[in-house]
PDB file of N, CA and C in Angstrom:
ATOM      1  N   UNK A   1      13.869 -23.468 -18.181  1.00  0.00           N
ATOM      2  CA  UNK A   1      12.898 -24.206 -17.385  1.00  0.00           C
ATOM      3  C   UNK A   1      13.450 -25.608 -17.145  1.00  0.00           C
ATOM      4  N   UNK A   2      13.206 -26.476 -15.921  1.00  0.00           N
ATOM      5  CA  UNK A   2      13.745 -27.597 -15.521  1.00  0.00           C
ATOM      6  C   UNK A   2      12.642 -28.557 -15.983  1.00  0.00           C
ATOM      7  N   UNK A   3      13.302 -29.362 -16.686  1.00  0.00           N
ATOM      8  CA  UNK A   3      11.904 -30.922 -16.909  1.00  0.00           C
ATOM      9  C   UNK A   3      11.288 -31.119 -16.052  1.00  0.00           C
ATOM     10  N   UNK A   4      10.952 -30.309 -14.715  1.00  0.00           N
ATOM     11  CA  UNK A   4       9.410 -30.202 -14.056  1.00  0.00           C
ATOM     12  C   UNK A   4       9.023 -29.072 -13.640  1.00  0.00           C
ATOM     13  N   UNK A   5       8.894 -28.578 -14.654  1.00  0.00           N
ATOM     14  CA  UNK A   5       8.350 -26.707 -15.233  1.00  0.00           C
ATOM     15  C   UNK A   5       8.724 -26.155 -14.126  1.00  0.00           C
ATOM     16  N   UNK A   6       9.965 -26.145 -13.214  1.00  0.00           N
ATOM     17  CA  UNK A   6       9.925 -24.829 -12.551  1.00  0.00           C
ATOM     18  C   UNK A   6      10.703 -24.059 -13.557  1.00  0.00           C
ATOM     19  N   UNK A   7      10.526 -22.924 -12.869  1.00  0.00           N
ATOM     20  CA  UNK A   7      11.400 -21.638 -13.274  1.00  0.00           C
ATOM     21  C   UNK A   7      12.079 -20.963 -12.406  1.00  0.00           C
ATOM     22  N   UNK A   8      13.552 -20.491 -12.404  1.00  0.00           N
ATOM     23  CA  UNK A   8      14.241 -19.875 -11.550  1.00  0.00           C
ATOM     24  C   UNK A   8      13.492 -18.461 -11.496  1.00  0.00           C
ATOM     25  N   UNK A   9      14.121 -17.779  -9.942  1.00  0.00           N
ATOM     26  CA  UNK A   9      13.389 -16.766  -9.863  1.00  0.00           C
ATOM     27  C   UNK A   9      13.300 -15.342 -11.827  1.00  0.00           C
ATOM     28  N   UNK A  10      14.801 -15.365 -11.995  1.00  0.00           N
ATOM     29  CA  UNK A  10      15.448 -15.169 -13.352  1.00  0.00           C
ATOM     30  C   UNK A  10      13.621 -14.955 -14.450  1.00  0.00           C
ATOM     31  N   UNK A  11      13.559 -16.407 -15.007  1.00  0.00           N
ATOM     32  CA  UNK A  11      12.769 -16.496 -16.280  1.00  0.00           C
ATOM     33  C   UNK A  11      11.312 -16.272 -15.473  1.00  0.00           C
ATOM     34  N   UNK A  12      11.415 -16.663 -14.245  1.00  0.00           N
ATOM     35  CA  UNK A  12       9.557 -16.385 -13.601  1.00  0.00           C
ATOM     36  C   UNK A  12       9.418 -14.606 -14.062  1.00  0.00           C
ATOM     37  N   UNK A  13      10.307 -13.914 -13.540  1.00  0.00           N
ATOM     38  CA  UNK A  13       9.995 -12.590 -13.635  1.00  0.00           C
ATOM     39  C   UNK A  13       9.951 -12.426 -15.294  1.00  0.00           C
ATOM     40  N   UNK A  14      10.478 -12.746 -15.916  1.00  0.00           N
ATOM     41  CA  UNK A  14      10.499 -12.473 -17.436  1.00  0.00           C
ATOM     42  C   UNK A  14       8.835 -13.162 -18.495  1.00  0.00           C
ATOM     43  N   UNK A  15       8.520 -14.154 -17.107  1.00  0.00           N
ATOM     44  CA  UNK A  15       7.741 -15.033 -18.186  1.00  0.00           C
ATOM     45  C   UNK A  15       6.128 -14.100 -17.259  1.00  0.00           C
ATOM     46  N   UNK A  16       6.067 -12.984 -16.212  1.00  0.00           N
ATOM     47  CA  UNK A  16       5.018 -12.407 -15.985  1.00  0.00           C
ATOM     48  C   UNK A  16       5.157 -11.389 -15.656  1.00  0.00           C
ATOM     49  N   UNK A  17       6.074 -10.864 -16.363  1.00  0.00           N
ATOM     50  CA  UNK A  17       6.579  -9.476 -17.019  1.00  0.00           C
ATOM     51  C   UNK A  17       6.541  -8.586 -15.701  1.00  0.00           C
ATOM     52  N   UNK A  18       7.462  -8.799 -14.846  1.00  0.00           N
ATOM     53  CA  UNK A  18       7.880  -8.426 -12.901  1.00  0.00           C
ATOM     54  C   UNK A  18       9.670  -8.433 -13.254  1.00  0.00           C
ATOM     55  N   UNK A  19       9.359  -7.376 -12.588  1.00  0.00           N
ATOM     56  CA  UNK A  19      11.599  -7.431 -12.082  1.00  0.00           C
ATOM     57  C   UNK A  19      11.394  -8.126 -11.019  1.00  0.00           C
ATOM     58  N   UNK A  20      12.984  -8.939 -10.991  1.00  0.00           N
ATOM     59  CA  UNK A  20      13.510  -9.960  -9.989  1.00  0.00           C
ATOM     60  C   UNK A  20      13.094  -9.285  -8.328  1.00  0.00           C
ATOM     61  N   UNK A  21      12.985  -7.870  -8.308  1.00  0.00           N
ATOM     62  CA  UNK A  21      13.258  -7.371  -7.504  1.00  0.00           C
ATOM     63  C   UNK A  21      11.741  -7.718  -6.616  1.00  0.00           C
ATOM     64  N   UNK A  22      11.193  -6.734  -8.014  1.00  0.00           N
ATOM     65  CA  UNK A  22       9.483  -7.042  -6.913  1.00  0.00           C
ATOM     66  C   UNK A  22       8.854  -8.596  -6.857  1.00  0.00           C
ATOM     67  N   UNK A  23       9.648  -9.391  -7.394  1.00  0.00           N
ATOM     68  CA  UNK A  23       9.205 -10.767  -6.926  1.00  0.00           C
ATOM     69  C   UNK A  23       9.396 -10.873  -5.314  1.00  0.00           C
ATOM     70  N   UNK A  24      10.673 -10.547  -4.960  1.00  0.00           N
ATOM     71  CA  UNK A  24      11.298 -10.718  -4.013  1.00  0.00           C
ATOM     72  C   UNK A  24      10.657  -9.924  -3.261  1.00  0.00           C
ATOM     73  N   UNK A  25       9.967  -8.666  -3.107  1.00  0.00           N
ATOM     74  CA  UNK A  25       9.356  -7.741  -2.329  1.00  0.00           C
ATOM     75  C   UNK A  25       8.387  -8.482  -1.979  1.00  0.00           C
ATOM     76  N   UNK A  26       7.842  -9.534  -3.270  1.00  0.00           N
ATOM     77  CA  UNK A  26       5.927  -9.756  -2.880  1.00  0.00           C
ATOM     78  C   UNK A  26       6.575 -11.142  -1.790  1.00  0.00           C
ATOM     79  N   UNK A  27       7.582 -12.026  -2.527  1.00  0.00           N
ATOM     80  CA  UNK A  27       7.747 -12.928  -1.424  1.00  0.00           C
ATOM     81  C   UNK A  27       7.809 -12.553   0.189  1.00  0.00           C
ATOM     82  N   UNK A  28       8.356 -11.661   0.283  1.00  0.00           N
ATOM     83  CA  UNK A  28       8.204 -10.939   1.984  1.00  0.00           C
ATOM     84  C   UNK A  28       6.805 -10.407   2.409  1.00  0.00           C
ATOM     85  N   UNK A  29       6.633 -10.050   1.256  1.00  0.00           N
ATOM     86  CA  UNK A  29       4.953  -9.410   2.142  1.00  0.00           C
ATOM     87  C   UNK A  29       4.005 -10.680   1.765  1.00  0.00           C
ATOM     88  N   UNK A  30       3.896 -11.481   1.201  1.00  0.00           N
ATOM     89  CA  UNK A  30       2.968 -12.827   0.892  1.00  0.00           C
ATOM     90  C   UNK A  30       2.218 -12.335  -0.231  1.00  0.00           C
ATOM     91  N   UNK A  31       2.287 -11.354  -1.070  1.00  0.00           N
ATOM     92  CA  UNK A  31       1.160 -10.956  -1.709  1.00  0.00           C
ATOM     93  C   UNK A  31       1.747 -11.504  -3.265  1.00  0.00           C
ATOM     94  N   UNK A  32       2.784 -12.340  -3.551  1.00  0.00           N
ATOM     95  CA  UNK A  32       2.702 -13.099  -5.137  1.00  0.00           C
ATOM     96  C   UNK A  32       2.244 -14.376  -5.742  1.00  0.00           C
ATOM     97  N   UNK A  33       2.950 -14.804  -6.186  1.00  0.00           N
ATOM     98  CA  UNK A  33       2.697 -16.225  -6.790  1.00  0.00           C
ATOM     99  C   UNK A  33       3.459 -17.373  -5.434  1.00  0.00           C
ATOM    100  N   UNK A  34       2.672 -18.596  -5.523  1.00  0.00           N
ATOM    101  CA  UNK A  34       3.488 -19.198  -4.778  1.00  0.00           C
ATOM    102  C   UNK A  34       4.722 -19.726  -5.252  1.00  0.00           C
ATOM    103  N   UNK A  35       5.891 -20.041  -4.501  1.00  0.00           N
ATOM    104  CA  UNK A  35       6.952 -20.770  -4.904  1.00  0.00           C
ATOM    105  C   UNK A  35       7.805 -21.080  -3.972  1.00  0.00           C
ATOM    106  N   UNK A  36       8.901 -22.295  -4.244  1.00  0.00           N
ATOM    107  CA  UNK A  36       9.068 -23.132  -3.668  1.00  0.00           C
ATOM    108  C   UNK A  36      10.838 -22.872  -3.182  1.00  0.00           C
ATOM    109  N   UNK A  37      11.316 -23.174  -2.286  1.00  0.00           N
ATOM    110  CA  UNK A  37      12.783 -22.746  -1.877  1.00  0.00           C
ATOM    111  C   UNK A  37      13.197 -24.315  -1.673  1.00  0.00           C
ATOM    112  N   UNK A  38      13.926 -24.847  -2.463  1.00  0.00           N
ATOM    113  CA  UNK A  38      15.347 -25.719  -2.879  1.00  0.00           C
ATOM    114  C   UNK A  38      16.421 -25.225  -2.395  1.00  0.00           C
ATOM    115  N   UNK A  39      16.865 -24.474  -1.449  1.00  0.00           N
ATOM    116  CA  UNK A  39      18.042 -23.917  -1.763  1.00  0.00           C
ATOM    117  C   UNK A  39      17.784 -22.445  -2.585  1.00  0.00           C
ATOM    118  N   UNK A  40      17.581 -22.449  -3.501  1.00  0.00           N
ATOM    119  CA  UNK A  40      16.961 -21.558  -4.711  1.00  0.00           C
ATOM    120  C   UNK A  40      16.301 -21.798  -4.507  1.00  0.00           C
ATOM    121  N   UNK A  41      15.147 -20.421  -4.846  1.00  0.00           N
ATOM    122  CA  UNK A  41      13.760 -20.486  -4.613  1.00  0.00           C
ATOM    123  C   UNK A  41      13.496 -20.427  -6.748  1.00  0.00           C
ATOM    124  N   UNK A  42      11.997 -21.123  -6.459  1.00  0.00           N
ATOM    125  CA  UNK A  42      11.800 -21.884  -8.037  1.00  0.00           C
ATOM    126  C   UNK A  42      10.363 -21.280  -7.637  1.00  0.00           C
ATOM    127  N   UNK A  43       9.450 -21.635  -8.953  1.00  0.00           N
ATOM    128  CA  UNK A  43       7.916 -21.307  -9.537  1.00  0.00           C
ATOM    129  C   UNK A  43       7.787 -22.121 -10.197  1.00  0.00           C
ATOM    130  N   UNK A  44       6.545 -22.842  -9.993  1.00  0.00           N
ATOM    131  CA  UNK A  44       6.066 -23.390 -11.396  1.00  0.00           C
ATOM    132  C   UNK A  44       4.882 -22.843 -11.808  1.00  0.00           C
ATOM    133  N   UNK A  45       5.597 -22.955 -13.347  1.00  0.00           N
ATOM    134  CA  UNK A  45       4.489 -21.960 -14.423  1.00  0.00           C
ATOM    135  C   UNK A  45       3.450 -22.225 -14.337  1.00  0.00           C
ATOM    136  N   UNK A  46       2.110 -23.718 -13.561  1.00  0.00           N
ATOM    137  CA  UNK A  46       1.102 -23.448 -13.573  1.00  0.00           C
ATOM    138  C   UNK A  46       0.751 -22.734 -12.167  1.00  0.00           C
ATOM    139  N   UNK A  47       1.945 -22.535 -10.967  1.00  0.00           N
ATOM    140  CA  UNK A  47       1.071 -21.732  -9.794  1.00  0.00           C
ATOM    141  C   UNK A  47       1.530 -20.217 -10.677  1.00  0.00           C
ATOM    142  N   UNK A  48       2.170 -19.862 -11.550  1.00  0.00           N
ATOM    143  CA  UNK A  48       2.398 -18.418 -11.830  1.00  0.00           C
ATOM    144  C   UNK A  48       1.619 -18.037 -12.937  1.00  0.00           C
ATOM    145  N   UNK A  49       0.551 -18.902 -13.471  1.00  0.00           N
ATOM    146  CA  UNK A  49      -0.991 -18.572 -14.566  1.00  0.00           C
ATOM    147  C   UNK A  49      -1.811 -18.650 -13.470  1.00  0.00           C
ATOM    148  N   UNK A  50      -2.056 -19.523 -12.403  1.00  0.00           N
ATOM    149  CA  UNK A  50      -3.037 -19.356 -11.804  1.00  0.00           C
ATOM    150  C   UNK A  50      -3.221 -17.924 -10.846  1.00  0.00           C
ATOM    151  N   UNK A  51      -1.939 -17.485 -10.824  1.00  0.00           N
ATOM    152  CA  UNK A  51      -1.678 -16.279  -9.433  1.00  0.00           C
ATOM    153  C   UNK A  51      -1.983 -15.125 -10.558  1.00  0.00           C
ATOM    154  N   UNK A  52      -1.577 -15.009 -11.707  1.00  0.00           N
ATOM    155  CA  UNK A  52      -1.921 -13.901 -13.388  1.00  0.00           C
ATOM    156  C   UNK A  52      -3.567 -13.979 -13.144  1.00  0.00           C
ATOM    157  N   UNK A  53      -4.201 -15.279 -13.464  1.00  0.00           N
ATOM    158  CA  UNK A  53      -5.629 -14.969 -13.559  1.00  0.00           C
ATOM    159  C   UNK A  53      -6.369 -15.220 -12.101  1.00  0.00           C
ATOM    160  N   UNK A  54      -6.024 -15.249 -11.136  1.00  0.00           N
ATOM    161  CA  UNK A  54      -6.595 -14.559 -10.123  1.00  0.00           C
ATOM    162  C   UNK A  54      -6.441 -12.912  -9.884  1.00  0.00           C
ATOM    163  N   UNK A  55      -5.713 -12.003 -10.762  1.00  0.00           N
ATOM    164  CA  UNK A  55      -6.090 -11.145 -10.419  1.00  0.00           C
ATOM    165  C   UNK A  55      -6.877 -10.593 -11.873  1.00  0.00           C
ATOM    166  N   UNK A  56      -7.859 -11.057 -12.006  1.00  0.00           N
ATOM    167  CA  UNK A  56      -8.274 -10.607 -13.765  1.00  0.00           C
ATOM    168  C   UNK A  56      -9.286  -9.907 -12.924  1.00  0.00           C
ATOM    169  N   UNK A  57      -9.707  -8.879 -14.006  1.00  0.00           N
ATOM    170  CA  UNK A  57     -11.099  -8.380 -13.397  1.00  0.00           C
ATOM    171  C   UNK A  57     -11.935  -8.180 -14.576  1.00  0.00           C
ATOM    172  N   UNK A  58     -13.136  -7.419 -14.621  1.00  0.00           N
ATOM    173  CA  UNK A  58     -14.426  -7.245 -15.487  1.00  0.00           C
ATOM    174  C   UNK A  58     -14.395  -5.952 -15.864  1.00  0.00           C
ATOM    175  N   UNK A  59     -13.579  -4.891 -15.205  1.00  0.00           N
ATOM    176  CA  UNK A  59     -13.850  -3.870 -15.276  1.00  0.00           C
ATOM    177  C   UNK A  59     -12.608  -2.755 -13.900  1.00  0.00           C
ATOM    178  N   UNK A  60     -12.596  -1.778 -14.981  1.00  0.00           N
ATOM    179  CA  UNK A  60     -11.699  -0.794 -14.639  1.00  0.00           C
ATOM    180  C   UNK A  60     -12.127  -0.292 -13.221  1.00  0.00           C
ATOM    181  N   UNK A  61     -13.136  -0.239 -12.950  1.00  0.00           N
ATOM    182  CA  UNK A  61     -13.873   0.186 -11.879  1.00  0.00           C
ATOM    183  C   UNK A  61     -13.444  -0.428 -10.366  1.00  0.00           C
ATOM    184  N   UNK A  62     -13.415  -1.705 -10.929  1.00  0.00           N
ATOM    185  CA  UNK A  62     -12.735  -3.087  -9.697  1.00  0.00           C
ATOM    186  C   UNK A  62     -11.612  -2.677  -9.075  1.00  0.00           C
ATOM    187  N   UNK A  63     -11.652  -2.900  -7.876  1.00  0.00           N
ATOM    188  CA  UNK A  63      -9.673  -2.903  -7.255  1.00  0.00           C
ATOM    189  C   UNK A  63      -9.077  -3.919  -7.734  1.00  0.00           C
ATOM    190  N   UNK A  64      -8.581  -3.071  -8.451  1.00  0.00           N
ATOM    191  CA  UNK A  64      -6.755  -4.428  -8.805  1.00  0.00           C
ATOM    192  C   UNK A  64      -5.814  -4.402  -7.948  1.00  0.00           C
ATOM    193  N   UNK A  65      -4.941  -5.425  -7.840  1.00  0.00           N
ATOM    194  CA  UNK A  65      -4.028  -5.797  -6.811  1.00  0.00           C
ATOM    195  C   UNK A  65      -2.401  -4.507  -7.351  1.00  0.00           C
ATOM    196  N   UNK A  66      -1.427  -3.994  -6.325  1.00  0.00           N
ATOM    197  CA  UNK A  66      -0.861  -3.280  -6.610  1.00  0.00           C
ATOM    198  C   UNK A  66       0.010  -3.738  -6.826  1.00  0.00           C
ATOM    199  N   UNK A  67       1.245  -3.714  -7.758  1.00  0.00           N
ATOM    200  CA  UNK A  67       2.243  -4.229  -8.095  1.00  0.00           C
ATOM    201  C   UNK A  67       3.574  -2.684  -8.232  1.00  0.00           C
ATOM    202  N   UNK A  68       4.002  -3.079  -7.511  1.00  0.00           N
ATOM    203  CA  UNK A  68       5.206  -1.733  -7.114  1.00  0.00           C
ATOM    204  C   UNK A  68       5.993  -1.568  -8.616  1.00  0.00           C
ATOM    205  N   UNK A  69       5.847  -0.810  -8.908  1.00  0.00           N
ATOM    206  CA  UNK A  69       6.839  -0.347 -10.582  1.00  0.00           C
ATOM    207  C   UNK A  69       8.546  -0.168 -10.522  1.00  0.00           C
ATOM    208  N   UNK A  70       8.766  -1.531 -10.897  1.00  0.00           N
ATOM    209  CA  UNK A  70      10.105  -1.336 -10.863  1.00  0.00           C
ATOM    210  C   UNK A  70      10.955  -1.472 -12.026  1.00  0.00           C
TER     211      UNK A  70
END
């Protein structure tokens, strides 16, 4: 992590348990966490808790958001 909490694409996927890959899938379709392109594209760990508990739910019953199994 860089002394202003980003995270390379690398530790983002490790730190919300996603392969590098389907990060990169959700970045094309808009459907992940936000993050930022330097050159390298980066995350910071509080938009990648806030994007985790926006998809929380109450119950099994709820639509959860789909995350491709990779």
């Amino acid at each position: 992590m860089f002394p202003d909490g980003r995270l390379d694409v690398k530790n983002a996927a490790t730190y919300i348990g996603l392969s590098e890959k389907t990060l990169a899938m959700m970045r094309c379709e808009g459907s992940g966490p936000k993050f930022i392109k330097l050159g390298r594209i980066f995350y910071f760990r509080e938009d990648l808790d806030a994007w985790i508990r926006s998809g929380r739910v109450s119950s099994t019953a709820q639509q959860v958001r789909l995350v491709s199994a990779s």
